[in-house]
C-alpha atoms as a PDB file:
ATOM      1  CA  UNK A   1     -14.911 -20.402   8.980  1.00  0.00           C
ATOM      2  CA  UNK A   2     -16.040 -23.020   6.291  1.00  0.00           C
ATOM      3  CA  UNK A   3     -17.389 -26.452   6.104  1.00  0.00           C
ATOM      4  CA  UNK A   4     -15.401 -28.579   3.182  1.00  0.00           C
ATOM      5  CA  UNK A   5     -15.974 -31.911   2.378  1.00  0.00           C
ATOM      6  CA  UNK A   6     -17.501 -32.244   6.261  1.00  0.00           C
ATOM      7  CA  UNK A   7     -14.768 -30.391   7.644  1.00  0.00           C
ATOM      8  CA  UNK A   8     -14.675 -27.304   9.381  1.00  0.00           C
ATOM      9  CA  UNK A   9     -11.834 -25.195   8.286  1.00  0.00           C
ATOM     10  CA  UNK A  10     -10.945 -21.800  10.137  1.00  0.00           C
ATOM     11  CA  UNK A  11      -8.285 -19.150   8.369  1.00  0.00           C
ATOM     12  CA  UNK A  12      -6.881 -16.269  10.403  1.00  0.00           C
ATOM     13  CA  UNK A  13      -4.854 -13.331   8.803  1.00  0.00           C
ATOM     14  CA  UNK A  14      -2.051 -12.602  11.401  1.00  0.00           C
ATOM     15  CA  UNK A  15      -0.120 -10.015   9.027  1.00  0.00           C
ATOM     16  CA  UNK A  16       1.632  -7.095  10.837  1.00  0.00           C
ATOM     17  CA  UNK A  17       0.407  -3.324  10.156  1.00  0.00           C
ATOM     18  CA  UNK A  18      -1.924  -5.074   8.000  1.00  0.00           C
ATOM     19  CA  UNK A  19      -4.928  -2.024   8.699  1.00  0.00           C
ATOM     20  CA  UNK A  20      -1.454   0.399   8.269  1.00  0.00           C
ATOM     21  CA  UNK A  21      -0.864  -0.962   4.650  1.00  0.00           C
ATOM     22  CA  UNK A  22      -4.499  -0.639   3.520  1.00  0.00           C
ATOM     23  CA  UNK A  23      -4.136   2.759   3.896  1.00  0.00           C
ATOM     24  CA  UNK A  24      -1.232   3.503   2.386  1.00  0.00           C
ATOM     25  CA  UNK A  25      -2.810   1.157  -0.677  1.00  0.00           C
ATOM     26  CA  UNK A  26      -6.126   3.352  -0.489  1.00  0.00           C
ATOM     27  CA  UNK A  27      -4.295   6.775  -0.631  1.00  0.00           C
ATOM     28  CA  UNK A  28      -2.262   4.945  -3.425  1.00  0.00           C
ATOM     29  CA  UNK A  29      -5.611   4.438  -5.548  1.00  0.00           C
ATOM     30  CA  UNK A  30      -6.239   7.984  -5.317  1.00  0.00           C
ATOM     31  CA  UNK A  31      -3.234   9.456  -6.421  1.00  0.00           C
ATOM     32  CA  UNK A  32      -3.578   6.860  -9.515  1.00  0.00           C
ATOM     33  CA  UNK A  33      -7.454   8.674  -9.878  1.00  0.00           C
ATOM     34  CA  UNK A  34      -6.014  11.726  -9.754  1.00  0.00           C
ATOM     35  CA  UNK A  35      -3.144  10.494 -12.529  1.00  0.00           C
ATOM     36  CA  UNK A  36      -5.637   9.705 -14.826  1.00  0.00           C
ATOM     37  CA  UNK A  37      -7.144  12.930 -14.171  1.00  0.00           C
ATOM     38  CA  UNK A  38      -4.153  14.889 -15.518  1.00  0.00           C
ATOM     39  CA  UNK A  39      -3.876  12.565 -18.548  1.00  0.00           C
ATOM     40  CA  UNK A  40      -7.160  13.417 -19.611  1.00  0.00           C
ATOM     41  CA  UNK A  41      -5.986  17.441 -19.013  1.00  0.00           C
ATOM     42  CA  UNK A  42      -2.575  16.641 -20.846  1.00  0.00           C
ATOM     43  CA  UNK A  43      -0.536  17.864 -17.181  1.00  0.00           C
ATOM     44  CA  UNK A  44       2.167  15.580 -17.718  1.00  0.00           C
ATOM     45  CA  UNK A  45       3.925  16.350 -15.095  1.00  0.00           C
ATOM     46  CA  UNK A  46       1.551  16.609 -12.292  1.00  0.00           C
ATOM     47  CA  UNK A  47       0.535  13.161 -13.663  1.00  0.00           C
ATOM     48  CA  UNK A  48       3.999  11.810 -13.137  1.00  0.00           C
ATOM     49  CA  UNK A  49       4.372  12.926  -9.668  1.00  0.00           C
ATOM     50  CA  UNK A  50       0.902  11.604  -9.189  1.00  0.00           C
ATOM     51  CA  UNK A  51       2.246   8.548 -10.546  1.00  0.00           C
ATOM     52  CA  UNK A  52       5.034   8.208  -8.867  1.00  0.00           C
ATOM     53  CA  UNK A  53       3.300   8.901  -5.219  1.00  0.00           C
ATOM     54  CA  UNK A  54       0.697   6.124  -5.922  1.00  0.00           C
ATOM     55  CA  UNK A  55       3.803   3.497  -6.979  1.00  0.00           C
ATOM     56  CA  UNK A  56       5.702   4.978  -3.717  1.00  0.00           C
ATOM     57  CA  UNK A  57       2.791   4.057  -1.220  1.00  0.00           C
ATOM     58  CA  UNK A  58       2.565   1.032  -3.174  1.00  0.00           C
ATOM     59  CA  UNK A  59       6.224  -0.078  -2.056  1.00  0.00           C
ATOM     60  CA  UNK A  60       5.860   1.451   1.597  1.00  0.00           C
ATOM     61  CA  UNK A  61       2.697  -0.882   2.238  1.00  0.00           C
ATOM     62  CA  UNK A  62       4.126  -3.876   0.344  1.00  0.00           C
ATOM     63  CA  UNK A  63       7.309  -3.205   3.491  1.00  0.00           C
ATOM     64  CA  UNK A  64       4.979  -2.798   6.073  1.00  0.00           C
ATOM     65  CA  UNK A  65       3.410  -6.171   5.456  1.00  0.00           C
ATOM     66  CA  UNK A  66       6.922  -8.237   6.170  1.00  0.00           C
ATOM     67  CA  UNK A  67       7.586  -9.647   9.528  1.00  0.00           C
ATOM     68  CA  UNK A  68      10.405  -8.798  10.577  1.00  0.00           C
ATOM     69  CA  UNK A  69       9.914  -5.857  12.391  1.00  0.00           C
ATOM     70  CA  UNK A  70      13.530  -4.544  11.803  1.00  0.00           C
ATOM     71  CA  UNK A  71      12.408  -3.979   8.552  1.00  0.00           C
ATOM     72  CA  UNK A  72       9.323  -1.992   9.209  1.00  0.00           C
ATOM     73  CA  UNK A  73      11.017   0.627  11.585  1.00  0.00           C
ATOM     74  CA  UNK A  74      13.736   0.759   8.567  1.00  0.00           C
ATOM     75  CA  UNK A  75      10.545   1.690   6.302  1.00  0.00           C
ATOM     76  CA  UNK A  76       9.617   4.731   8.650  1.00  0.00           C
ATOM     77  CA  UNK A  77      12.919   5.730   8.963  1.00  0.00           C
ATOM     78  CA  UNK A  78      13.457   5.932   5.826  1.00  0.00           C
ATOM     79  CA  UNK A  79       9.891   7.846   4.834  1.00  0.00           C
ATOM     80  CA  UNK A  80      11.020  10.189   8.135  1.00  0.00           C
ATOM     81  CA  UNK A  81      13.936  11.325   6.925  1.00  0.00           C
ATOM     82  CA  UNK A  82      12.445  12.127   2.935  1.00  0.00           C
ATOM     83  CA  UNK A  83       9.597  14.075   5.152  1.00  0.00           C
END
C-alpha cells in the first residue's frame, strides 16, 4: 500500500506457483556458486553441468510463472519424464 500524490494505491502479486519458482531460482543461484567454484579449480566440466543445471531451473521457474495452467503441468511432465 502507498500514498501518491494523495492517493492510496494498493498492488497485489497474483502470479501462479510464484513461492514454487523462487525455489527453483534459489537452487539455480547455487548451482551458479558452485560454477564459479569449479572455475576457480579449473573442473571444466563439473562447471558446465553446474552451469547448465542453474540455466535449466532458470527456464523451469520462468514456465511455472505463466498462467495458463496447461502449460505448467506440461513443465512437470516434461521434468518427470528426464527424472
Amino acid at each position: 500500500m502507498m500514498l501518491f500524490k494523495g492517493q492510496w494505491f494498493i498492488a497485489f502479486d497474483f502470479r501462479y506457483n510464484k513461492q514454487k519458482a523462487r525455489e527453483r531460482l534459489d537452487a539455480a543461484e547455487e548451482f551458479l556458486k558452485a560454477s564459479r567454484i569449479n572455475r576457480e579449480k579449473l573442473l571444466l566440466r563439473p562447471m558446465a553441468e553446474n552451469l547448465f543445471a542453474a540455466i535449466e531451473l532458470c527456464i523451469v521457474a520462468q514456465m511455472l510463472l505463466q498462467a495458463d495452467k496447461n502449460y505448467t503441468r506440461l513443465c512437470q511432465t516434461i521434468m518427470t519424464s528426464l527424472s
